[in-house]
N, C-alpha and C. Protein backbone atom coordinates (compact mmCIF):
# COMPACT_ATOMS: atom_id res chain seq x y z
N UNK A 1 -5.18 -19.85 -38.92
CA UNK A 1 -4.48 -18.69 -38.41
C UNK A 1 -3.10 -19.12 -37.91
N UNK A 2 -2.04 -18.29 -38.16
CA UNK A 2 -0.77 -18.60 -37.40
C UNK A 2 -0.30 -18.44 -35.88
N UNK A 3 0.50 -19.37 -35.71
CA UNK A 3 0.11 -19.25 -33.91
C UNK A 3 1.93 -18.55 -33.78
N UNK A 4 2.31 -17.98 -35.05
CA UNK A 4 3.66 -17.01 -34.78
C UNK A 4 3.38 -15.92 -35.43
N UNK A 5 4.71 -14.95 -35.18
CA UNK A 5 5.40 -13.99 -36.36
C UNK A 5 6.42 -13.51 -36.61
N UNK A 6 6.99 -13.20 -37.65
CA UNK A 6 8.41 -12.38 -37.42
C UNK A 6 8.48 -11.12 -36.64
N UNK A 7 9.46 -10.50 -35.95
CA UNK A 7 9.26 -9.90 -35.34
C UNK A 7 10.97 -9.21 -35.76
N UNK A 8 11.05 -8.18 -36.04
CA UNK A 8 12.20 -7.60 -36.45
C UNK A 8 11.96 -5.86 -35.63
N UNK A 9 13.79 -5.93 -34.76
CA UNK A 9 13.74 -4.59 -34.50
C UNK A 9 15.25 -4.07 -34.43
N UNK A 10 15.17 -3.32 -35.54
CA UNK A 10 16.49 -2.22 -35.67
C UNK A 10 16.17 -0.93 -35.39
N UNK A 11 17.56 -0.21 -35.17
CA UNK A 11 17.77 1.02 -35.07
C UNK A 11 18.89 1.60 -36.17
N UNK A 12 18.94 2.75 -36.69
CA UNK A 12 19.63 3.50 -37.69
C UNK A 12 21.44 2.76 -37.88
N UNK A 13 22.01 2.26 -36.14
CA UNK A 13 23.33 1.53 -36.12
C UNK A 13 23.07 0.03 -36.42
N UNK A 14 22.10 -0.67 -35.90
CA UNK A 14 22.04 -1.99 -35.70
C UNK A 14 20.64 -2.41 -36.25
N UNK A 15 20.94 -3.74 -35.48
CA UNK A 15 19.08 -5.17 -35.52
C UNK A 15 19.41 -5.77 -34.38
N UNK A 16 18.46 -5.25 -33.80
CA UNK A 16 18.56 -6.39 -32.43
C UNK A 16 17.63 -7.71 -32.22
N UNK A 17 16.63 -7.36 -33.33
CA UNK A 17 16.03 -8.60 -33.61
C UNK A 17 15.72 -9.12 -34.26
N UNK A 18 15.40 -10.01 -34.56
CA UNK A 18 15.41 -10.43 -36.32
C UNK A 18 14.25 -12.39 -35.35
N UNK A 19 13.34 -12.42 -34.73
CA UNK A 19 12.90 -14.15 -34.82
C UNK A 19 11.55 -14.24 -35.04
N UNK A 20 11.19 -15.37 -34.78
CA UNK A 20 9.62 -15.93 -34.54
C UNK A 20 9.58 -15.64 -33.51
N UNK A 21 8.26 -15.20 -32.92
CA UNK A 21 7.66 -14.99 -32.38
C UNK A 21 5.97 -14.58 -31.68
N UNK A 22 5.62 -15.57 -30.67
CA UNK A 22 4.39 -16.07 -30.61
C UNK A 22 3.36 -14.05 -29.75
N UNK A 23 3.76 -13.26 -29.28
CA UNK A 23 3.20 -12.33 -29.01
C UNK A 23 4.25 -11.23 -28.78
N UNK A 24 3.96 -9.29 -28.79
CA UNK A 24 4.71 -8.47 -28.71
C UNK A 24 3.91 -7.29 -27.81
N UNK A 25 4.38 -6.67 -27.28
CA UNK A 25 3.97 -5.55 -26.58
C UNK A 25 4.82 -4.55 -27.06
N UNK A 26 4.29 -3.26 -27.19
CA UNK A 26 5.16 -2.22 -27.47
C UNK A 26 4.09 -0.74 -27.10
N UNK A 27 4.65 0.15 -27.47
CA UNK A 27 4.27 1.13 -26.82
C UNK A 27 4.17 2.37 -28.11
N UNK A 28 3.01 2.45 -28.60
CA UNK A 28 2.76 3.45 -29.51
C UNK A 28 2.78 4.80 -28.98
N UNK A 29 2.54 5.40 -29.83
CA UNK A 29 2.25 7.10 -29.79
C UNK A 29 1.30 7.75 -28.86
N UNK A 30 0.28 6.52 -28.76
CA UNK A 30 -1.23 7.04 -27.45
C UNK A 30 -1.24 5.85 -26.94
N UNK A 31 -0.10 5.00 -26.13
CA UNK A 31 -0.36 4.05 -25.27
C UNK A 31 0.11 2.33 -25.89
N UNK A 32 0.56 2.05 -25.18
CA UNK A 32 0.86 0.47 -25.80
C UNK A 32 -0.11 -0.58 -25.95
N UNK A 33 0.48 -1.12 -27.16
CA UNK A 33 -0.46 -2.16 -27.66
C UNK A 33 -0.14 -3.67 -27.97
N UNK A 34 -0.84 -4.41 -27.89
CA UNK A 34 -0.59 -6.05 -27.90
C UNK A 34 -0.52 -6.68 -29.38
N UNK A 35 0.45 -7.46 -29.61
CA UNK A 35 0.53 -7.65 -31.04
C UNK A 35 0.13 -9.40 -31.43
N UNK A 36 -0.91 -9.69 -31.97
CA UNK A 36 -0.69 -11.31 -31.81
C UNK A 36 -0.66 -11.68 -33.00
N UNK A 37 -0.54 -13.05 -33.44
CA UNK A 37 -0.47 -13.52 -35.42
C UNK A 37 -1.71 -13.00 -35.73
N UNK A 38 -1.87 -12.74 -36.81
CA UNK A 38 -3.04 -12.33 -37.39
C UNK A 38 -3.49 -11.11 -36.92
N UNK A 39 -2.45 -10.12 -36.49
CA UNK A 39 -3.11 -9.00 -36.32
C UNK A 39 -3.07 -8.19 -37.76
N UNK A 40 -4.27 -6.59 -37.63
CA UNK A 40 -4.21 -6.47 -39.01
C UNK A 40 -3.05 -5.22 -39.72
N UNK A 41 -3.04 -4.97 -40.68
CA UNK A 41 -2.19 -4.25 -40.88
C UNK A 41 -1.95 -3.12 -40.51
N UNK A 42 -1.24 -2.64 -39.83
CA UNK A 42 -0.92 -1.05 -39.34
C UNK A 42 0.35 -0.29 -39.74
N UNK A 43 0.32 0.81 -39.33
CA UNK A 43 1.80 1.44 -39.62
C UNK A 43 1.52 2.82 -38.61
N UNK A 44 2.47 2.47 -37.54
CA UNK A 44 2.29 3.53 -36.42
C UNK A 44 3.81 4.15 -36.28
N UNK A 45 3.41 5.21 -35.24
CA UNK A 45 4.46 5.79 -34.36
C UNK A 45 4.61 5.24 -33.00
N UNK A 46 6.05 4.83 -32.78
CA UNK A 46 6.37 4.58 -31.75
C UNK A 46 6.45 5.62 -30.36
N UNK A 47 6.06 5.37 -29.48
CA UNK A 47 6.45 6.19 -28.20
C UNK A 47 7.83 6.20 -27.68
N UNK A 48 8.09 6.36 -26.05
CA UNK A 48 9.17 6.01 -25.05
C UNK A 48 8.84 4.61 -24.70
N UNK A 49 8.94 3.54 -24.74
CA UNK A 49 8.42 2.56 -23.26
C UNK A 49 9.34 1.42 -23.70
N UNK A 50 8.70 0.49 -23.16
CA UNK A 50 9.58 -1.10 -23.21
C UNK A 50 8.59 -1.45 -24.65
N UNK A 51 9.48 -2.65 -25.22
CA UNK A 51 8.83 -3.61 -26.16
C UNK A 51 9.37 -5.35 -25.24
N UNK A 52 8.40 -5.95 -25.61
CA UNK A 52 8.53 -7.02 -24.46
C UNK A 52 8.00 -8.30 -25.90
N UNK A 53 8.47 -9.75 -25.75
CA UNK A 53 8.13 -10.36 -26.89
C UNK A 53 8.28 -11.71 -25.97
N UNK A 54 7.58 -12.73 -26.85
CA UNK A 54 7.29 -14.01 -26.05
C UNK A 54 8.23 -14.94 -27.36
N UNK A 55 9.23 -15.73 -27.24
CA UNK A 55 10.06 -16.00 -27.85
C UNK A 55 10.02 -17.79 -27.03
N UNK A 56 9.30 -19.22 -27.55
CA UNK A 56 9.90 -19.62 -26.92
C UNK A 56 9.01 -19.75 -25.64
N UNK A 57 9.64 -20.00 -24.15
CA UNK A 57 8.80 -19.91 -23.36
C UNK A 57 9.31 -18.47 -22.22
N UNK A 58 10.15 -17.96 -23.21
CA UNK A 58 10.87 -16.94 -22.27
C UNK A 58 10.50 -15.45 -22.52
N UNK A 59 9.83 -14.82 -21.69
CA UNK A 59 9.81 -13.13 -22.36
C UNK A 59 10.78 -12.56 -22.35
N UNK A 60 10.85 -11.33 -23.15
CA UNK A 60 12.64 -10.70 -23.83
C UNK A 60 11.57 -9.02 -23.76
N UNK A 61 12.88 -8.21 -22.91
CA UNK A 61 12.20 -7.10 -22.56
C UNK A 61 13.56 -6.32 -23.37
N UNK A 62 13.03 -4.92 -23.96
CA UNK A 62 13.64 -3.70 -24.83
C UNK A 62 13.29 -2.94 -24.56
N UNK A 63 14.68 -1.53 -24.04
CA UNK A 63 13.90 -0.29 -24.07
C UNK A 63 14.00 0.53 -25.49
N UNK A 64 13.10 1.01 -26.07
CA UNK A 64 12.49 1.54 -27.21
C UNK A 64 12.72 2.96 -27.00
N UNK A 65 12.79 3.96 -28.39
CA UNK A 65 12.47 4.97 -27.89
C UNK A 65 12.20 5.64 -29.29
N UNK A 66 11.44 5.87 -29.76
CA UNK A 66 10.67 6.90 -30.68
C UNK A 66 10.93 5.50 -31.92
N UNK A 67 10.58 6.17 -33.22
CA UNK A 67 9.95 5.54 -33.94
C UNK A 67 9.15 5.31 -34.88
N UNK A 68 8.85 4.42 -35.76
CA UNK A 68 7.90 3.65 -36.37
C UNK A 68 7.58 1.90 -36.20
N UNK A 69 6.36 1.72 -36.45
CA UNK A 69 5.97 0.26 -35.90
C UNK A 69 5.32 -0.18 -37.67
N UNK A 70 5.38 -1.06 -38.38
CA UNK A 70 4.57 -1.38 -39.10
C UNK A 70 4.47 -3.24 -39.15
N UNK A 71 2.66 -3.73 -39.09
CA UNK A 71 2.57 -5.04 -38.86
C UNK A 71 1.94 -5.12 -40.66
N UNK A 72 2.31 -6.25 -40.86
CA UNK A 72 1.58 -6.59 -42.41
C UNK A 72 1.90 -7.86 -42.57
N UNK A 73 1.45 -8.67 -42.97
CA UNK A 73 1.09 -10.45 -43.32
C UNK A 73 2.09 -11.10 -42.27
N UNK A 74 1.63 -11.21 -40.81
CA UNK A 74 2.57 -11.43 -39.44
C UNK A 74 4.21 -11.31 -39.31
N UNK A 75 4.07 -9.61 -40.10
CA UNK A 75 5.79 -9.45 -39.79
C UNK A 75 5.49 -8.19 -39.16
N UNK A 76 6.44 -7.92 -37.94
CA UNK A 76 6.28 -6.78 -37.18
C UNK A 76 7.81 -6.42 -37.68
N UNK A 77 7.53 -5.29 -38.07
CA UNK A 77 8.92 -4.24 -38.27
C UNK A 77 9.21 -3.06 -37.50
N UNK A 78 9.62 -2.57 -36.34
CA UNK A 78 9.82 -2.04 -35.53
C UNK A 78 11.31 -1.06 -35.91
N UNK A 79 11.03 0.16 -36.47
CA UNK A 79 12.28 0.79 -36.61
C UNK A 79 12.58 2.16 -35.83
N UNK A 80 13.33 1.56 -34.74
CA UNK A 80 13.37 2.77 -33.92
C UNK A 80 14.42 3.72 -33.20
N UNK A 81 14.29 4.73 -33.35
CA UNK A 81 15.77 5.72 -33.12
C UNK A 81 16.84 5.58 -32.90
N UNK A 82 16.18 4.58 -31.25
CA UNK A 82 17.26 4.11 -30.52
C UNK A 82 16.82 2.95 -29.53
N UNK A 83 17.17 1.92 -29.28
CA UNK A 83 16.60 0.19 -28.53
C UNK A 83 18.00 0.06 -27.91
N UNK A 84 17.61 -0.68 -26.97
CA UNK A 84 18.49 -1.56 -25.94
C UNK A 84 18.17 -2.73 -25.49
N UNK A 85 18.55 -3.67 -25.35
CA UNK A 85 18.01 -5.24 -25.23
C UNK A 85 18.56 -5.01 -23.48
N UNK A 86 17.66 -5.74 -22.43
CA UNK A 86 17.32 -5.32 -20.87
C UNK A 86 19.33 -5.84 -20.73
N UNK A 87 19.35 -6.85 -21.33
CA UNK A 87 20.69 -7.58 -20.71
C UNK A 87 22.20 -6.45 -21.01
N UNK A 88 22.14 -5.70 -21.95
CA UNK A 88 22.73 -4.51 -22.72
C UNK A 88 22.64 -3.18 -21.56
N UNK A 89 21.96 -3.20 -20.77
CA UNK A 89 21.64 -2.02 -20.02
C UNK A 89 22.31 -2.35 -18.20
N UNK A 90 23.25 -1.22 -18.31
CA UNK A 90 23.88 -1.23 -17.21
C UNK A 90 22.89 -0.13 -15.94
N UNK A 91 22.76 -1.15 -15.07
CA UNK A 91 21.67 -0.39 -14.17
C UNK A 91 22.11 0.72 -13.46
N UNK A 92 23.50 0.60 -12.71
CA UNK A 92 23.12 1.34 -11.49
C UNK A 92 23.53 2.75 -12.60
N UNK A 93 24.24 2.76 -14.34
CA UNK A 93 24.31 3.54 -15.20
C UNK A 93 23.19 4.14 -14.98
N UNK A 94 21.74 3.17 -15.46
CA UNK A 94 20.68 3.63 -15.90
C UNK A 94 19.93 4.34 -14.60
N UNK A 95 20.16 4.00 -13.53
CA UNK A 95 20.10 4.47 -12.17
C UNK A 95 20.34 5.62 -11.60
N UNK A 96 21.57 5.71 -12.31
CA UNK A 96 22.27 7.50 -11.96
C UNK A 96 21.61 8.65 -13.22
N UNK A 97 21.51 8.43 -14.26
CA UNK A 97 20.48 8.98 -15.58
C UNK A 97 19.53 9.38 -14.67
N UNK A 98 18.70 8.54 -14.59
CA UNK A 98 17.43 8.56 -13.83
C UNK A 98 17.32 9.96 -13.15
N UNK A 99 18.55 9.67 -11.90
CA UNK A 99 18.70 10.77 -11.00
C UNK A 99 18.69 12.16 -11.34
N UNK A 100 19.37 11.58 -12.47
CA UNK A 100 19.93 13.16 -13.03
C UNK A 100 18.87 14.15 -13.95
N UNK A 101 18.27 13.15 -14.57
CA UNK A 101 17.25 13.49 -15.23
C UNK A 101 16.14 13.83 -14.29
N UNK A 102 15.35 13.56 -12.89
CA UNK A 102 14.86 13.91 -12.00
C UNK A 102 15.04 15.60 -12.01
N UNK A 103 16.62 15.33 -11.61
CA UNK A 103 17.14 16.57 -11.08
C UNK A 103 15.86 17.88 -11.78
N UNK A 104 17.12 17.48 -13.23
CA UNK A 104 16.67 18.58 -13.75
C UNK A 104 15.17 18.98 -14.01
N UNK A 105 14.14 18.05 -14.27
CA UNK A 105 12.70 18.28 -14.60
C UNK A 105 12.42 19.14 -12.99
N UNK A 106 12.63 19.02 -11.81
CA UNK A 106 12.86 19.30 -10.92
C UNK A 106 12.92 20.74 -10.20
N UNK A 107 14.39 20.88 -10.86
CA UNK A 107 15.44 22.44 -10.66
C UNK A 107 15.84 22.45 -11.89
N UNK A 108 15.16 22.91 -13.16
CA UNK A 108 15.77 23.42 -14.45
C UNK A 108 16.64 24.40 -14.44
N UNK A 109 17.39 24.20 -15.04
CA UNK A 109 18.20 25.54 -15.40
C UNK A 109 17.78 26.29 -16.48
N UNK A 110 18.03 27.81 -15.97
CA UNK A 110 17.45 28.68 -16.72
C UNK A 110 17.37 28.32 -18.43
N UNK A 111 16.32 28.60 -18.91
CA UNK A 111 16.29 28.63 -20.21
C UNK A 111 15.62 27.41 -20.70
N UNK A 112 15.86 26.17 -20.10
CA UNK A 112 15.98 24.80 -20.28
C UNK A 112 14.15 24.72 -20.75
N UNK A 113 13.99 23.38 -22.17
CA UNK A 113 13.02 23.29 -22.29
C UNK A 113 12.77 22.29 -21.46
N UNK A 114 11.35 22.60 -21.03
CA UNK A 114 10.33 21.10 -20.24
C UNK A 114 10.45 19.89 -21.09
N UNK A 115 9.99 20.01 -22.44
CA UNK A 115 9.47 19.24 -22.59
C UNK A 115 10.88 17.98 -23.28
N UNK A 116 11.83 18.68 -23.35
CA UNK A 116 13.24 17.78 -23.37
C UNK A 116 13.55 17.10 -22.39
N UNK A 117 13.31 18.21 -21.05
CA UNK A 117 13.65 17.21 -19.65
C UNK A 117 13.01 16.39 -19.41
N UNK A 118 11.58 16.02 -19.59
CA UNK A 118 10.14 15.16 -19.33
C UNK A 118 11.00 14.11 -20.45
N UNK A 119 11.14 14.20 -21.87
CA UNK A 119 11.35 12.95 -22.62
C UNK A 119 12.48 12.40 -21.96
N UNK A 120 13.59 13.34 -21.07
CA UNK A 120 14.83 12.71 -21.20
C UNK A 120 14.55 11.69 -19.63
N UNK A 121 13.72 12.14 -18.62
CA UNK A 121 13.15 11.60 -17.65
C UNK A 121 12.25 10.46 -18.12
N UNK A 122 11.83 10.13 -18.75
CA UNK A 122 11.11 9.21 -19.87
C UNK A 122 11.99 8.24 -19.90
N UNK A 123 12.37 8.71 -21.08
CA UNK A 123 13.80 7.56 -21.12
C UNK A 123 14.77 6.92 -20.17
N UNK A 124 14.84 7.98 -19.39
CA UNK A 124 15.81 7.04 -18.18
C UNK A 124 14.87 6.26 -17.53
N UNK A 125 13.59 6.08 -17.08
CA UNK A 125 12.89 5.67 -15.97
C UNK A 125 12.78 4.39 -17.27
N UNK A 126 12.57 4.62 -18.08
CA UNK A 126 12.33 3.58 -19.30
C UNK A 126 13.19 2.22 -19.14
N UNK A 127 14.97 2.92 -19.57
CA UNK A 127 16.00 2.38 -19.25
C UNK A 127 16.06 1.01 -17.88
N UNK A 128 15.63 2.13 -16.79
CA UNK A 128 15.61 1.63 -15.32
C UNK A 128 14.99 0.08 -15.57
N UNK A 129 13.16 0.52 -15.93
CA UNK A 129 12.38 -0.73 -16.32
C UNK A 129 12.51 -1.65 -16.39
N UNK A 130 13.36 -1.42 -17.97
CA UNK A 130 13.48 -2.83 -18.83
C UNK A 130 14.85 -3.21 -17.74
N UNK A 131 16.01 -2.64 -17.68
CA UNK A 131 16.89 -3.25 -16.89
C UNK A 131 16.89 -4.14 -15.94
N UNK A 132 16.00 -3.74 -14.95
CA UNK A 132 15.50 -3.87 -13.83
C UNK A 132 14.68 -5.63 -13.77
N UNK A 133 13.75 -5.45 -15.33
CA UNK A 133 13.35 -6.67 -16.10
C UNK A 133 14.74 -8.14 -15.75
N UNK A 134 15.61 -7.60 -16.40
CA UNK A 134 16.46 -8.38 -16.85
C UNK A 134 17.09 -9.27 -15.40
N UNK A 135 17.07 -8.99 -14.44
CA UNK A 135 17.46 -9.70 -13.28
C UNK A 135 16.02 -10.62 -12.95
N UNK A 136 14.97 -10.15 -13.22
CA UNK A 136 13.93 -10.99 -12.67
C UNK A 136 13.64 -12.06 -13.70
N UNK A 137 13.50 -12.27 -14.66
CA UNK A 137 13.36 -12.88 -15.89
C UNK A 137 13.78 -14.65 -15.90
């Protein structure tokens, strides 16, 4: 069995990752899941959350956000809407989002859908996360 895998993750502008790598966390459609060599073949939907990867002896945290995931002969292909690598993410930015996005799930304004404000509250608290990651690391 292999004790790696490739691990590749772009979005529609970029690749933010492209290495080997010994384990992955990411966050599917009904909850996140653990990725190790020899896992078996899948092809999912991505959620909101972090993707987190063991590179090395160092973990590397990403905020993710919608998606597809597909694993097949230990290559993880991760293609998703939109990613941010933790070091890429300006906090007290992702900090004020947050707020704002609160706000509104909060005190909507008339008309406003829920379920836009909930993803967009998603994403910022997401943002926060992985950022937040990146100082402790």
């Amino acid at each position: 069995m292999p004790d790696s895998l490739e691990l590749e993750v772009a979005t529609p502008e970029r690749e933010l990752v492209r290495e080997r790598v010994s384990e992955v966390e990411v966050r599917g459609r009904n909850g996140y899941m653990g990725i190790l060599p020899g896992h078996a073949p899948l092809l999912g939907e991505l959620g909101i959350g972090h993707l987190t990867y063991v590179a090395g002896r160092r973990r590397w945290y990403l905020a993710v956000h919608s998606g597809f995931l597909e694993i097949l002969n230990d290559h993880v292909r991760v293609l998703a809407d939109a990613a941010e690598r933790a070091e890429e993410i300006d906090v007290e930015r992702a900090r004020a989002a947050l707020r704002r996005a609160r706000e509104e799930v909060l005190n909507p304004p008339a008309g406003a859908d829920t379920r836009t404000a909930l993803a967009a509250l998603e994403r910022a608290q997401t943002r926060v996360d992985v950022a937040e990651h990146k100082q402790t690391a």
